[in-house]
C-alpha atoms as a PDB file:
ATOM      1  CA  UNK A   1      17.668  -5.206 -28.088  1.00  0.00           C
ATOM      2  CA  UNK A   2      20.830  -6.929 -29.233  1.00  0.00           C
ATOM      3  CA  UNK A   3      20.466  -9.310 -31.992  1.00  0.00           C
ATOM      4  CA  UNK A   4      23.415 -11.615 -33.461  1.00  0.00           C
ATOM      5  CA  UNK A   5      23.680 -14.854 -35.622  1.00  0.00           C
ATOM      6  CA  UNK A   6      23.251 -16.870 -32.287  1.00  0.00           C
ATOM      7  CA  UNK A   7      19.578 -17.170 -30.674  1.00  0.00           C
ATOM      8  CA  UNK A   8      21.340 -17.211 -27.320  1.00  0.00           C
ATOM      9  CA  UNK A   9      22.448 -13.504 -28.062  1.00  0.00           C
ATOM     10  CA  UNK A  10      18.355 -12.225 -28.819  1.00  0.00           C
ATOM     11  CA  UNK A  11      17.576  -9.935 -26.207  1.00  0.00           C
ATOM     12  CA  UNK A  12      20.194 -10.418 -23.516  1.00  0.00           C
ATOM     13  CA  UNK A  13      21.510  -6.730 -23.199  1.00  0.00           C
ATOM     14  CA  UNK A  14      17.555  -5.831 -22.451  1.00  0.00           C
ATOM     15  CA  UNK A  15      15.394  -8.368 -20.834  1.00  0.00           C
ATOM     16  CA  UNK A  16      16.163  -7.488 -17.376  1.00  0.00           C
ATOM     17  CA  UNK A  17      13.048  -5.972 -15.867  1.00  0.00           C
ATOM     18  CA  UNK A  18      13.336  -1.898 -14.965  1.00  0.00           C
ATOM     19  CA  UNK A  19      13.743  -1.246 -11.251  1.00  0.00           C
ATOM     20  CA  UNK A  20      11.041   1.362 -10.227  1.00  0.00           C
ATOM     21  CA  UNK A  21      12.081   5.038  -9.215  1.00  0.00           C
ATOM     22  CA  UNK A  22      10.708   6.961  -6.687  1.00  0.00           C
ATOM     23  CA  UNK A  23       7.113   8.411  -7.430  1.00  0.00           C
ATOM     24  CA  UNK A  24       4.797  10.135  -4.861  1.00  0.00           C
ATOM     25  CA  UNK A  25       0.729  10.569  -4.927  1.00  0.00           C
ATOM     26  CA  UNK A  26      -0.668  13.445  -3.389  1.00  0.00           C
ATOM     27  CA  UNK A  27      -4.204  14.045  -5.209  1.00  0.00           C
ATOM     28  CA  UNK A  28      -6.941  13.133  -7.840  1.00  0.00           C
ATOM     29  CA  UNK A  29      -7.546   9.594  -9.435  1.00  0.00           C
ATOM     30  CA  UNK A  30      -4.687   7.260 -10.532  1.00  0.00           C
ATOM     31  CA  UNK A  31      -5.798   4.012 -11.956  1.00  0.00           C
ATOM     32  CA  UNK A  32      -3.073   1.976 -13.763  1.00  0.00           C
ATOM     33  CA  UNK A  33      -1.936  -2.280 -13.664  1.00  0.00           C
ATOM     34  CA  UNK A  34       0.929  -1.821 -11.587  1.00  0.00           C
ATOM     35  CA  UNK A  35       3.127   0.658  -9.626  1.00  0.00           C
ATOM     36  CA  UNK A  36       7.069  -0.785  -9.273  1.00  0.00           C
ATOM     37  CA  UNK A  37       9.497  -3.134 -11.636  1.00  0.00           C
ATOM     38  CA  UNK A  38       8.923  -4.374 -14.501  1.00  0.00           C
ATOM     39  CA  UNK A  39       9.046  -7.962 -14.983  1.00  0.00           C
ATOM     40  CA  UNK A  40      11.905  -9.952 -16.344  1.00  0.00           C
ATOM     41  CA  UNK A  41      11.530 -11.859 -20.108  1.00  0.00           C
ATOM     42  CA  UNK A  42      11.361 -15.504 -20.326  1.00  0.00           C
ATOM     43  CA  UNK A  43      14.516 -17.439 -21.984  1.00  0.00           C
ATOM     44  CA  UNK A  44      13.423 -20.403 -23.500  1.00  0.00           C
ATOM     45  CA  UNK A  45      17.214 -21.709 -24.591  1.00  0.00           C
ATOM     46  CA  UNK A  46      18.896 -20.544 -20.886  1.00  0.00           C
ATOM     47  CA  UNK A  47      18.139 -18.616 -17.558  1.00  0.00           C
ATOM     48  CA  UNK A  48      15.566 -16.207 -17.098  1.00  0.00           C
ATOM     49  CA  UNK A  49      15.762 -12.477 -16.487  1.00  0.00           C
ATOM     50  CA  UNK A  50      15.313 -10.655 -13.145  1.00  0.00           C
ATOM     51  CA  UNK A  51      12.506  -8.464 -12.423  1.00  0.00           C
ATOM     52  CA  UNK A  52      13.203  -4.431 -11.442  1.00  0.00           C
ATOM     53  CA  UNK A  53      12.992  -4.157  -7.749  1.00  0.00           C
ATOM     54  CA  UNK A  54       9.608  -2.208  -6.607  1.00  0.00           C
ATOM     55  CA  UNK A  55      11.206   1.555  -5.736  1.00  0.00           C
ATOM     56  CA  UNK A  56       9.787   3.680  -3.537  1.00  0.00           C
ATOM     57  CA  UNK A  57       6.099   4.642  -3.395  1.00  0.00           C
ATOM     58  CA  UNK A  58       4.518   7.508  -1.590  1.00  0.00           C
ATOM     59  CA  UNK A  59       0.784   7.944  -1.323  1.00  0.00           C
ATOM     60  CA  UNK A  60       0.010  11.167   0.568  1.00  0.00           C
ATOM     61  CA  UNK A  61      -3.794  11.173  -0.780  1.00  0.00           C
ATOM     62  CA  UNK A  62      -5.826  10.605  -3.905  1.00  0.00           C
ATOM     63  CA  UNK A  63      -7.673   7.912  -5.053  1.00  0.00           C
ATOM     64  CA  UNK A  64      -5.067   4.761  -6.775  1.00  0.00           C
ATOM     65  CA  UNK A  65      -6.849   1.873  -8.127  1.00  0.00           C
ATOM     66  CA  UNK A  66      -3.734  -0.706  -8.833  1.00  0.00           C
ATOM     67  CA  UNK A  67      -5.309  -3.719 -10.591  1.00  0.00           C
ATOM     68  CA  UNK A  68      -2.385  -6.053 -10.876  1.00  0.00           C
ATOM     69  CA  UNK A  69       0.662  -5.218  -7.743  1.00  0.00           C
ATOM     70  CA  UNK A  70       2.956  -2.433  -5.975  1.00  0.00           C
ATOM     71  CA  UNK A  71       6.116  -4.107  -6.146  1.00  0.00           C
ATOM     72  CA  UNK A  72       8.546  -6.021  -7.845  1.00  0.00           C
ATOM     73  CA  UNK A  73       8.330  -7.459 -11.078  1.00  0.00           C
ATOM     74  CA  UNK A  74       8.059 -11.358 -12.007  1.00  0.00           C
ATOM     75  CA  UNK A  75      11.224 -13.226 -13.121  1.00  0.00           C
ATOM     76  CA  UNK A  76      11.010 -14.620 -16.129  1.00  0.00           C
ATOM     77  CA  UNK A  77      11.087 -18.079 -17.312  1.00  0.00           C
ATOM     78  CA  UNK A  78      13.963 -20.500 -17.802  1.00  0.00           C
ATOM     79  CA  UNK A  79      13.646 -24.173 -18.782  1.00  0.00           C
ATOM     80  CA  UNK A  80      13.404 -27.304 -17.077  1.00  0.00           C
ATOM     81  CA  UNK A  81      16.855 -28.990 -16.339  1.00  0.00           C
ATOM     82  CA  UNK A  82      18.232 -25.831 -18.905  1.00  0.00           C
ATOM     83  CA  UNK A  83      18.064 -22.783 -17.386  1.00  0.00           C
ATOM     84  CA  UNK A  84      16.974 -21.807 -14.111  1.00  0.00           C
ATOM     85  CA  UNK A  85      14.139 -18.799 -13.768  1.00  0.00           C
ATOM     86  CA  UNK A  86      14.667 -15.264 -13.619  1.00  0.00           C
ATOM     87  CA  UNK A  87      14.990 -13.923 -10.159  1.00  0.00           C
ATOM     88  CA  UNK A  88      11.738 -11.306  -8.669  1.00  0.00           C
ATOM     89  CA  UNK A  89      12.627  -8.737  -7.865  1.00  0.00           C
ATOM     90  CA  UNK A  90      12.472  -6.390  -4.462  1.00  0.00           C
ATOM     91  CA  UNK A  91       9.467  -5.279  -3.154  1.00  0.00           C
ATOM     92  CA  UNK A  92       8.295  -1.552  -2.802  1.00  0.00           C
ATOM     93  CA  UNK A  93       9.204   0.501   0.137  1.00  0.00           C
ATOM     94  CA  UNK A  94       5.864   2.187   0.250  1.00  0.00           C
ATOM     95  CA  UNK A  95       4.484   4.730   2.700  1.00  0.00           C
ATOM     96  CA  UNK A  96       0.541   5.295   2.762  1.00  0.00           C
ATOM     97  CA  UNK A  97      -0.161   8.528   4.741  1.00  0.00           C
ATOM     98  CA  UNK A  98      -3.913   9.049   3.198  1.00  0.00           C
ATOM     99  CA  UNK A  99      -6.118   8.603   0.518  1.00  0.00           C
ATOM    100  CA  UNK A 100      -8.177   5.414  -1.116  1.00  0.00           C
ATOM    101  CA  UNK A 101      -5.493   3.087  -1.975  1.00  0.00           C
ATOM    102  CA  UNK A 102      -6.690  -0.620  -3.380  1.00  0.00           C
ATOM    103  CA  UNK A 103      -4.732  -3.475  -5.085  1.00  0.00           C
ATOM    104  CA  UNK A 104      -6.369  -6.063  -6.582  1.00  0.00           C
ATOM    105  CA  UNK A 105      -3.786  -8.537  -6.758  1.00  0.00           C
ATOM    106  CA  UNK A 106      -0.572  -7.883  -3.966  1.00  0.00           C
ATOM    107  CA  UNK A 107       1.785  -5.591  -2.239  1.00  0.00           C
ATOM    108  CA  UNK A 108       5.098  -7.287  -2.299  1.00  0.00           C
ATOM    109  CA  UNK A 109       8.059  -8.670  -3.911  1.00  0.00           C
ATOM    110  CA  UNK A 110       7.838 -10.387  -7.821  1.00  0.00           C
ATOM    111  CA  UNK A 111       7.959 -13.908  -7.770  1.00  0.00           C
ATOM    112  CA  UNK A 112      10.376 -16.465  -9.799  1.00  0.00           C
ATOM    113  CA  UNK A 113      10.569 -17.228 -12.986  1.00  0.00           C
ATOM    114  CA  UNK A 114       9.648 -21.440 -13.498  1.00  0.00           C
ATOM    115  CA  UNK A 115      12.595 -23.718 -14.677  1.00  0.00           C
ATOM    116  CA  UNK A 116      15.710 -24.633 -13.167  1.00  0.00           C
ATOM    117  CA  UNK A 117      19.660 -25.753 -14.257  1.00  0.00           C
ATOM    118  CA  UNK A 118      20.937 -28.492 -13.483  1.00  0.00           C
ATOM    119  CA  UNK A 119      24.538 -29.175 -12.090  1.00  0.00           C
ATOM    120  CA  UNK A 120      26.341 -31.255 -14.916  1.00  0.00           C
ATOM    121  CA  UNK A 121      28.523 -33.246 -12.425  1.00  0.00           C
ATOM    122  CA  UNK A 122      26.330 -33.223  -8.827  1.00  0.00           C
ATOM    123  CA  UNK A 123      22.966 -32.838 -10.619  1.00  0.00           C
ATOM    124  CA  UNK A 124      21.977 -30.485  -8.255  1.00  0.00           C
ATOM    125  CA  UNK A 125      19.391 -27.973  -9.206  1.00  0.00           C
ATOM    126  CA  UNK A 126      19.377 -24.367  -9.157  1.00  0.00           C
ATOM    127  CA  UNK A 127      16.078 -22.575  -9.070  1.00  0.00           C
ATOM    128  CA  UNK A 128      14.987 -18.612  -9.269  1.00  0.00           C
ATOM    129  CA  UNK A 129      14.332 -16.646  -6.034  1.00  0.00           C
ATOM    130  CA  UNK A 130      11.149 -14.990  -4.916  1.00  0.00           C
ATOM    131  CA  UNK A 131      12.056 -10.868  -4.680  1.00  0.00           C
ATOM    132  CA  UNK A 132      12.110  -9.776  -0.873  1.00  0.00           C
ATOM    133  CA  UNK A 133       8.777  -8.242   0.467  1.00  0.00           C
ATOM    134  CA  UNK A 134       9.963  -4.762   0.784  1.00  0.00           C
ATOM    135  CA  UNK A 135       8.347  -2.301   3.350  1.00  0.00           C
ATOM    136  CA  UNK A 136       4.935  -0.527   4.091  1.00  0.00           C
ATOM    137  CA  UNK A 137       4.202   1.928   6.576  1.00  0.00           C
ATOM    138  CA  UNK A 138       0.517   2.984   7.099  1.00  0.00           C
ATOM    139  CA  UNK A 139      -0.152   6.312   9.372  1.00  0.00           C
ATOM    140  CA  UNK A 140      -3.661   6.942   7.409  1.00  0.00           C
ATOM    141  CA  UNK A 141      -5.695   6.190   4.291  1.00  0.00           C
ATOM    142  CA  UNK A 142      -8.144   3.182   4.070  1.00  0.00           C
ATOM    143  CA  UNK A 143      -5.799   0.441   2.163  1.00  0.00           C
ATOM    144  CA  UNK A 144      -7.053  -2.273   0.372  1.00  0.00           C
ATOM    145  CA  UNK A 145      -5.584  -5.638  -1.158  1.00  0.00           C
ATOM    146  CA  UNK A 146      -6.222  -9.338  -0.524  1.00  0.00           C
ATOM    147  CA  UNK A 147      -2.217 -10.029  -0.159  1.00  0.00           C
ATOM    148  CA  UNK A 148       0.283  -7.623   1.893  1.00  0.00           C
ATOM    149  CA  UNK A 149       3.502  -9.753   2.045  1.00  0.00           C
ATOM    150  CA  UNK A 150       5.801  -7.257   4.014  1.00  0.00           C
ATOM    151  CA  UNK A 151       4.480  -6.562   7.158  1.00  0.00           C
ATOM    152  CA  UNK A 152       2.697  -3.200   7.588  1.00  0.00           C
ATOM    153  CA  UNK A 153       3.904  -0.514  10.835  1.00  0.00           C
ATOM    154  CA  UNK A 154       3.428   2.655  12.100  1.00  0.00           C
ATOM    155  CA  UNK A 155       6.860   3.848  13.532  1.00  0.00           C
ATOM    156  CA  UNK A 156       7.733   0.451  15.817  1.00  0.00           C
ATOM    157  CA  UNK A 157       4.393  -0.764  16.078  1.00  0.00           C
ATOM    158  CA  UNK A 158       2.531  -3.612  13.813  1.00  0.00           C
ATOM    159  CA  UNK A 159      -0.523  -2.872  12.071  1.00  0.00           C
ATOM    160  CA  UNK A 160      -3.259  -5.027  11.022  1.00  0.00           C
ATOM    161  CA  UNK A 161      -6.094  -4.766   8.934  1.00  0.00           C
ATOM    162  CA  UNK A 162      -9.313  -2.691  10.814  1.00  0.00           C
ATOM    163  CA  UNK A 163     -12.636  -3.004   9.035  1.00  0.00           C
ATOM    164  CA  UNK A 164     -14.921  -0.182   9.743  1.00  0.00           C
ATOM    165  CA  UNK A 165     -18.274   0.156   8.427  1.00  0.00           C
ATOM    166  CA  UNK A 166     -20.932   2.993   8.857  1.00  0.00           C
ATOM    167  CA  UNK A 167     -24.462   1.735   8.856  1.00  0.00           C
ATOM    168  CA  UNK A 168     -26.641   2.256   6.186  1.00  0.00           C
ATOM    169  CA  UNK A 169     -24.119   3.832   3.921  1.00  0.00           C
ATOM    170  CA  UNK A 170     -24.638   2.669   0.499  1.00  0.00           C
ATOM    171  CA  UNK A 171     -22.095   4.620  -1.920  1.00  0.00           C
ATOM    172  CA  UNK A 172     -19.181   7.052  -1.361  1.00  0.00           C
ATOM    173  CA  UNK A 173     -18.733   8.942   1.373  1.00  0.00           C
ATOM    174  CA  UNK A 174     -15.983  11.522   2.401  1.00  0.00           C
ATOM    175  CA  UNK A 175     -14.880  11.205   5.627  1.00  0.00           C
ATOM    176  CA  UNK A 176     -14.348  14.033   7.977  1.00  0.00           C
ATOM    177  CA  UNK A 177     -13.011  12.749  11.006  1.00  0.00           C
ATOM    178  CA  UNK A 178     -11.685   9.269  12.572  1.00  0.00           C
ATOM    179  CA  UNK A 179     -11.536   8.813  16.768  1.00  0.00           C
ATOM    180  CA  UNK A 180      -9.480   6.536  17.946  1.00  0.00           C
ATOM    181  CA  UNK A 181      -7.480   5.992  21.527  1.00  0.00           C
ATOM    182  CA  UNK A 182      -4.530   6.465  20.349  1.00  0.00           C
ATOM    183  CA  UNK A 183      -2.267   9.344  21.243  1.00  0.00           C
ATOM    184  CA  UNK A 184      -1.530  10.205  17.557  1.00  0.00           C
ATOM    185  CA  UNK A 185      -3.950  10.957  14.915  1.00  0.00           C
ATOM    186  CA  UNK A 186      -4.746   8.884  11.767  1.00  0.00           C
ATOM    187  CA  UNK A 187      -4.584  10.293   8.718  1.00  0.00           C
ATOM    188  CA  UNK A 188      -8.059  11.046   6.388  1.00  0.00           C
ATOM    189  CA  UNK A 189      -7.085  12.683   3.518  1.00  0.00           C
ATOM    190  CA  UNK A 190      -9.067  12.013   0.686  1.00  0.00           C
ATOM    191  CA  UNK A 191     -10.038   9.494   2.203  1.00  0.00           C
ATOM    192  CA  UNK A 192     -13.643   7.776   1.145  1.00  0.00           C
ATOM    193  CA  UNK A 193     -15.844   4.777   2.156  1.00  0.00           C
ATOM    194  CA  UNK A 194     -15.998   2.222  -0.376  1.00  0.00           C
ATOM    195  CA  UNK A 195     -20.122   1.525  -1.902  1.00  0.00           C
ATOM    196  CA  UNK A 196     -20.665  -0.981   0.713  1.00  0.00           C
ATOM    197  CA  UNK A 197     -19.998   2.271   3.643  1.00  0.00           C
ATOM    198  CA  UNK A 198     -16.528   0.135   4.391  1.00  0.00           C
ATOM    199  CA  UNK A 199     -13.056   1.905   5.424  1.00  0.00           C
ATOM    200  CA  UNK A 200      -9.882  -0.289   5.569  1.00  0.00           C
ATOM    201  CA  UNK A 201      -8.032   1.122   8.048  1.00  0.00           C
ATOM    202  CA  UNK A 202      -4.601  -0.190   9.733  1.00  0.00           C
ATOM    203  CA  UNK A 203      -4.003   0.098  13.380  1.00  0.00           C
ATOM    204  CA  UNK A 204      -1.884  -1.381  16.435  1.00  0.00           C
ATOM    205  CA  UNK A 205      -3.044  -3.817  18.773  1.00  0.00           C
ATOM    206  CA  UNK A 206      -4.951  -1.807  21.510  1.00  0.00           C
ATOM    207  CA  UNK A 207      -6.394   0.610  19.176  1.00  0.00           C
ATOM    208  CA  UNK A 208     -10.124   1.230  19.027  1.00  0.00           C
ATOM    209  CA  UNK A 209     -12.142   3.134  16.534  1.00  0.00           C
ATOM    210  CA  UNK A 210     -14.700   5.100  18.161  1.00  0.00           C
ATOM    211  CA  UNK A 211     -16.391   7.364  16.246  1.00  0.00           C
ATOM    212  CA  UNK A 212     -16.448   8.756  12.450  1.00  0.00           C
ATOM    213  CA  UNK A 213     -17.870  11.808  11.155  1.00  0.00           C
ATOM    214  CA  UNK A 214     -19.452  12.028   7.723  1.00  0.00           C
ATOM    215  CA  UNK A 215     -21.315  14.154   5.838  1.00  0.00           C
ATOM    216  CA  UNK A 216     -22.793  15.560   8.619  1.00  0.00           C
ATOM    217  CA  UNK A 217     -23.595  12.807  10.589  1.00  0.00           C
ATOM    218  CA  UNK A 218     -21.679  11.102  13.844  1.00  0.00           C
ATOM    219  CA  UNK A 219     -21.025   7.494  13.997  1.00  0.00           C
ATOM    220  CA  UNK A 220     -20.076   5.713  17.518  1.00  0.00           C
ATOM    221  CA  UNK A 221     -19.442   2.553  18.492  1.00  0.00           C
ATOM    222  CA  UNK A 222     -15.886   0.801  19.811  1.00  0.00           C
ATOM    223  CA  UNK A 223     -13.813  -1.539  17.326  1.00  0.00           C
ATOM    224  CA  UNK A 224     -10.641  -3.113  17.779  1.00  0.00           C
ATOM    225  CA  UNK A 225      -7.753  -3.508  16.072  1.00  0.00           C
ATOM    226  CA  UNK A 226      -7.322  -6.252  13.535  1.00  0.00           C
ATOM    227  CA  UNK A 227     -11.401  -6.602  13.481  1.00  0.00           C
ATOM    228  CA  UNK A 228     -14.237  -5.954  11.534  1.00  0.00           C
ATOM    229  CA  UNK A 229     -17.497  -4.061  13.058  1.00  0.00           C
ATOM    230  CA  UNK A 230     -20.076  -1.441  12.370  1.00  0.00           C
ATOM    231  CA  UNK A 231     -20.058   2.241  13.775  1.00  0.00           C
ATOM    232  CA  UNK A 232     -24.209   3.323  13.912  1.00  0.00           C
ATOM    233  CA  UNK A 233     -25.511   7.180  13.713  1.00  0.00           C
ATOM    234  CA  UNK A 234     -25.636   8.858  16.673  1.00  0.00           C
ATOM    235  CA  UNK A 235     -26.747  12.363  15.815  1.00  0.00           C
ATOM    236  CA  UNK A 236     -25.439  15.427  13.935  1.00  0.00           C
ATOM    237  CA  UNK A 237     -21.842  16.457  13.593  1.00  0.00           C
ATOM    238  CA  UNK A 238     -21.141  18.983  16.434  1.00  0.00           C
ATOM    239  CA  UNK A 239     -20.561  22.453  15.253  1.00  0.00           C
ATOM    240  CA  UNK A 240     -17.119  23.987  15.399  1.00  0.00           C
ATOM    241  CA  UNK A 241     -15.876  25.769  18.490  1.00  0.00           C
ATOM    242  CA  UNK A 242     -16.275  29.781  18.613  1.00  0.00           C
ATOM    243  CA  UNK A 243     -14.158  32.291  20.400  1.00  0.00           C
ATOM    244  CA  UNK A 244     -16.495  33.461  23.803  1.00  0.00           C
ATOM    245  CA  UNK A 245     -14.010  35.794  25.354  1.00  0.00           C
ATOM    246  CA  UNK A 246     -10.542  36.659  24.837  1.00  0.00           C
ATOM    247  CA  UNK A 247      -8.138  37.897  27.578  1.00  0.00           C
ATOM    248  CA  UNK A 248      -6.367  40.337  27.640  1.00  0.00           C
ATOM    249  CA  UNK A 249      -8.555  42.171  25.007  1.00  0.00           C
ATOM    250  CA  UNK A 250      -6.982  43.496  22.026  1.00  0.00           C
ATOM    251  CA  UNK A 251      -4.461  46.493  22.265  1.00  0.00           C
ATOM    252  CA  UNK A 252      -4.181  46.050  25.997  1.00  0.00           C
ATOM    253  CA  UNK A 253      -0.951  47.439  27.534  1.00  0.00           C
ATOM    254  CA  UNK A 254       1.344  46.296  30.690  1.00  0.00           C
ATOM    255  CA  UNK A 255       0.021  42.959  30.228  1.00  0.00           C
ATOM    256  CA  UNK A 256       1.187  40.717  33.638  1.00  0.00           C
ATOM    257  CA  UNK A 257       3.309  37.514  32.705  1.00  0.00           C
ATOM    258  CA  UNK A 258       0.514  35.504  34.239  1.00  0.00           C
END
């Protein structure tokens, strides 16, 4: 922090929020306010500072419990008519590949700081910018939070929010296996109900869930993408495949191509 004889001078060589690195989840239990920039600090005499832009996030599995935002921090605040607010800055680019991921607040880009400057000759006035949304790419994981400004994908395709829920599940359960249509698999690890027997997954339009396996029970049913239903019991999970024969034997010699 720089401090001179002037108030303008307090702070000015600091207050910019901290853009985020690069960090990258692949286990165990992470529970913290935010994951990205930091936010910018208010400047009550001028402009505000920008907030760090959101980095790049990796969640491979684990459980992260984000109470405030992945993404970019907050500008901070100006003054009205004296200093226009602090820009936000970027959103995350964030890739979700398993695990329990949920943010209570958003996945996005910080907003502005309040305040604006105005124009001493055309009066105009100049306000902050909200950051950009960033990315998110979902291939597995249930993902929760209430506000996902950029728009999630898997490869070229959209995604949209799939609620699944196994019947008469009332706490945590691992999940073994997820069926859908789809030609490629989703990914489940680490990856738990919630108390209420809810997953959160994120598929393309024309995706169904099938079936789940959990704790050694099957659940079937058919739900679609962007929907909320309930997968019932159906019986045991089947027992792994075992080796009947095997041809040629072992050792054999002058095996044909064929």
């Amino acid at each position: 922090v720089q401090t001179c004889a002037l108030p303008i001078c307090v702070g000015y060589s600091s207050a910019n929020g901290e853009a985020s690195g690069a960090i990258t989840f692949n286990g165990g239990t992470v529970t913290t306010n935010r994951i990205g920039g930091g936010d910018g600090s208010d400047y009550l005499l001028l402009s505000g500072f920008h907030g760090g832009g959101g980095g790049t996030v990796t969640i491979n599995g684990g459980i992260v419990i984000v109470s405030d935002r992945i993404g970019g921090g907050d500008g901070g605040d100006g003054t009205s008519g004296g200093g226009a607010g602090g820009n936000g800055g970027n959103g995350s680019s964030l890739t979700i590949r398993g695990g329990n991921v949920s943010v209570v607040v958003m996945i996005g880009g910080g907003a502005a700081g309040s305040g604006y400057s105005r124009h001493p000759i055309t009066g105009k006035n100049t306000y902050g910018t909200a950051g950009g949304a960033g990315s998110c790419t979902i291939t597995g994981g249930s993902v929760k939070a209430p506000v996902m400004q950029p728009t999630p994908g898997n490869g070229d395709l959209t995604v949209s929010l799939t609620t699944v829920t196994l019947n008469d599940v009332s706490a945590l359960q691992t999940i073994q296996a997820i069926v859908t249509n789809l030609l490629s698999t989703y990914g489940i690890r680490d990856m738990k109900t919630d108390a209420s027997g809810r997953l959160y997954l994120w598929l393309p339009s024309g995706a169904f869930v099938t079936e789940a396996f959990s704790q050694g029970s099957r659940y079937t049913g058919s739900i679609p993408a962007g929907t909320s239903g309930t997968l019932v019991v159906s019986g045991l999970v089947p027992e792994p495949p075992v080796v009947s024969s095997i041809v040629p034997v072992d050792s054999a010699a002058d095996v044909p191509v064929n």
